[in-house]
C-alpha atoms as a PDB file:
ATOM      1  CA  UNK A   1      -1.585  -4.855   4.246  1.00  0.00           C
ATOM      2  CA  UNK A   2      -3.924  -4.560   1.262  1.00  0.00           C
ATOM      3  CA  UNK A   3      -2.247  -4.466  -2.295  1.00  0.00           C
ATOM      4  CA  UNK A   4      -5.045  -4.599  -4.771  1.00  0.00           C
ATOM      5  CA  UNK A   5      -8.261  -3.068  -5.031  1.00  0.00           C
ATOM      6  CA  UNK A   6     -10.160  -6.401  -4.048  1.00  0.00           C
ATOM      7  CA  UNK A   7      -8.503  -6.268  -0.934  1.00  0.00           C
ATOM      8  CA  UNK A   8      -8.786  -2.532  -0.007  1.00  0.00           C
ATOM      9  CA  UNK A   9     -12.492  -2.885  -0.769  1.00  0.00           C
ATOM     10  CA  UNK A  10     -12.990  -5.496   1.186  1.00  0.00           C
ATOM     11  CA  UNK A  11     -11.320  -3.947   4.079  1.00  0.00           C
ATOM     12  CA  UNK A  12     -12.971  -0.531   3.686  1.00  0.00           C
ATOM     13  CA  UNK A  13     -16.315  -3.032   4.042  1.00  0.00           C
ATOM     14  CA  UNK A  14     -15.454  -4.115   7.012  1.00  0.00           C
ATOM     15  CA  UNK A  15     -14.145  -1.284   8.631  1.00  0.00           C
ATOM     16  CA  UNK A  16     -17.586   0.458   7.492  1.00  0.00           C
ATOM     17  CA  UNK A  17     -20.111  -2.672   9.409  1.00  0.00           C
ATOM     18  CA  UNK A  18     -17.916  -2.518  12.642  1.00  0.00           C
ATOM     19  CA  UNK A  19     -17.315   1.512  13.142  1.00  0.00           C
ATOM     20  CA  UNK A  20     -13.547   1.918  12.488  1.00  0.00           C
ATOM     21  CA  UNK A  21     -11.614   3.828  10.201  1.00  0.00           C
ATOM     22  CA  UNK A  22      -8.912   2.810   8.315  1.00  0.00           C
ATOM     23  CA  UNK A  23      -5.776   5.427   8.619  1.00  0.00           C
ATOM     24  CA  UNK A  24      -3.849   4.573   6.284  1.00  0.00           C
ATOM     25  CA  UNK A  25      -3.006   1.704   3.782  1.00  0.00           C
ATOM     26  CA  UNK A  26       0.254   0.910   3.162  1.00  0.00           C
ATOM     27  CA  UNK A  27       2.274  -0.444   0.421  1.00  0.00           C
ATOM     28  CA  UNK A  28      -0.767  -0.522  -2.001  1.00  0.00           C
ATOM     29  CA  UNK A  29      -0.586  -1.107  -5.967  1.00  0.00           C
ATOM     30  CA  UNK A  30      -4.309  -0.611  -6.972  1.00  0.00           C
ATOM     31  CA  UNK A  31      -5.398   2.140  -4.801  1.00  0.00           C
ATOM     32  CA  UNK A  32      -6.011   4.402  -7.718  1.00  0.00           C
ATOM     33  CA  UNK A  33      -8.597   2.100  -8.967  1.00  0.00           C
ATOM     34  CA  UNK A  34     -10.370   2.791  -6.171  1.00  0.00           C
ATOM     35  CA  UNK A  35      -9.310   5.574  -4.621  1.00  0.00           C
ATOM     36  CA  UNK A  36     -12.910   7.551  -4.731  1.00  0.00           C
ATOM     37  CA  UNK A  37     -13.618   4.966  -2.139  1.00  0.00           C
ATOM     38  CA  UNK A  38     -10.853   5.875  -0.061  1.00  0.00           C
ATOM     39  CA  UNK A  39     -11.565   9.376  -0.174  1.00  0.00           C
ATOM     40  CA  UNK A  40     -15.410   8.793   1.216  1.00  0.00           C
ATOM     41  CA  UNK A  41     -13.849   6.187   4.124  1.00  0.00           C
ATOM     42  CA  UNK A  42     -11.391   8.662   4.742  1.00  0.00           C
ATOM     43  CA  UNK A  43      -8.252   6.349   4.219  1.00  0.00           C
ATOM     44  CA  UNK A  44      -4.872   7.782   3.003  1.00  0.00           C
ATOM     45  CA  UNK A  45      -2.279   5.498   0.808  1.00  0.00           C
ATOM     46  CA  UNK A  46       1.378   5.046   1.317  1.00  0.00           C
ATOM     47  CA  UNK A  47       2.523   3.268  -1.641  1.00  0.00           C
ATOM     48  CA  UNK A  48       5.357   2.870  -4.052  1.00  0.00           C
ATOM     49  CA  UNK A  49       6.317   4.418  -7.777  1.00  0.00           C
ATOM     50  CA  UNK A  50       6.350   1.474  -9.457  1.00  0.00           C
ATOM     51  CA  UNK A  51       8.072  -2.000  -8.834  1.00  0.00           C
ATOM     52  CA  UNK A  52      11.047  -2.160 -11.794  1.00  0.00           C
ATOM     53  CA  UNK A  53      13.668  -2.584 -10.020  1.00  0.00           C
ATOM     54  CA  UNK A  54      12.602  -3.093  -6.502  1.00  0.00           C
ATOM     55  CA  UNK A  55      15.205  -3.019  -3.623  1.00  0.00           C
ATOM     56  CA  UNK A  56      17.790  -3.633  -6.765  1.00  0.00           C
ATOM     57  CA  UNK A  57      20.830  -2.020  -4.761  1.00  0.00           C
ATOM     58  CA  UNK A  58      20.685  -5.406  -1.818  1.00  0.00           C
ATOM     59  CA  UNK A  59      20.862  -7.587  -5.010  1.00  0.00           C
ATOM     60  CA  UNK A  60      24.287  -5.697  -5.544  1.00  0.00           C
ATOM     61  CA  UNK A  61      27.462  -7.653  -4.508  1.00  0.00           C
ATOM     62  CA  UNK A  62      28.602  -4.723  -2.517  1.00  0.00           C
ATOM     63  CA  UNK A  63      26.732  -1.433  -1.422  1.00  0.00           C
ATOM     64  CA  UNK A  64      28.154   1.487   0.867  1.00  0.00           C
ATOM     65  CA  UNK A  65      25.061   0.339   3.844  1.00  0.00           C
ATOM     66  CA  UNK A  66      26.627  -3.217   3.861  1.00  0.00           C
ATOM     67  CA  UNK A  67      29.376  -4.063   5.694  1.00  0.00           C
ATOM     68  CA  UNK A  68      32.658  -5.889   4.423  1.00  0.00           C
END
C-alpha cells in the first residue's frame, strides 16, 4: 500500500524494470502529486476525501453496527 508520492514512485519504478503493471493503488494521500505518472503507467487510485475525522463513528460509545 503506497500513501505518498515517494512511495508510489518508487513502486511505479519497479513495476516499470520488471514488466508489471500496477492496477490499482489503494488508500493513497499524495497521488495527485503525481498522478501524470500514474496516468502514463496506467495505474488507477482508490483513496480517501480527506482524513478529519477518520472512522470517528467506532470512537463513539455506541453506534447502530455495534452490538449491546
Amino acid at each position: 500500500m503506497a500513501k505518498i508520492q515517494s512511495e508510489i514512485t518508487s513502486l511505479i519504478r519497479i513495476a516499470d524494470k520488471f514488466g508489471f503493471t500496477v492496477n490499482t493503488f489503494t488508500h493513497i494521500l499524495e497521488g495527485y502529486k503525481v498522478a501524470d505518472k500514474m496516468k502514463a503507467h496506467g495505474a488507477a487510485a482508490s483513496t480517501f476525501s480527506d482524513w478529519w475525522a477518520y472512522k470517528w463513528k467506532w470512537l463513539m460509545p455506541y453506534h447502530k453496527t455495534q452490538p449491546l
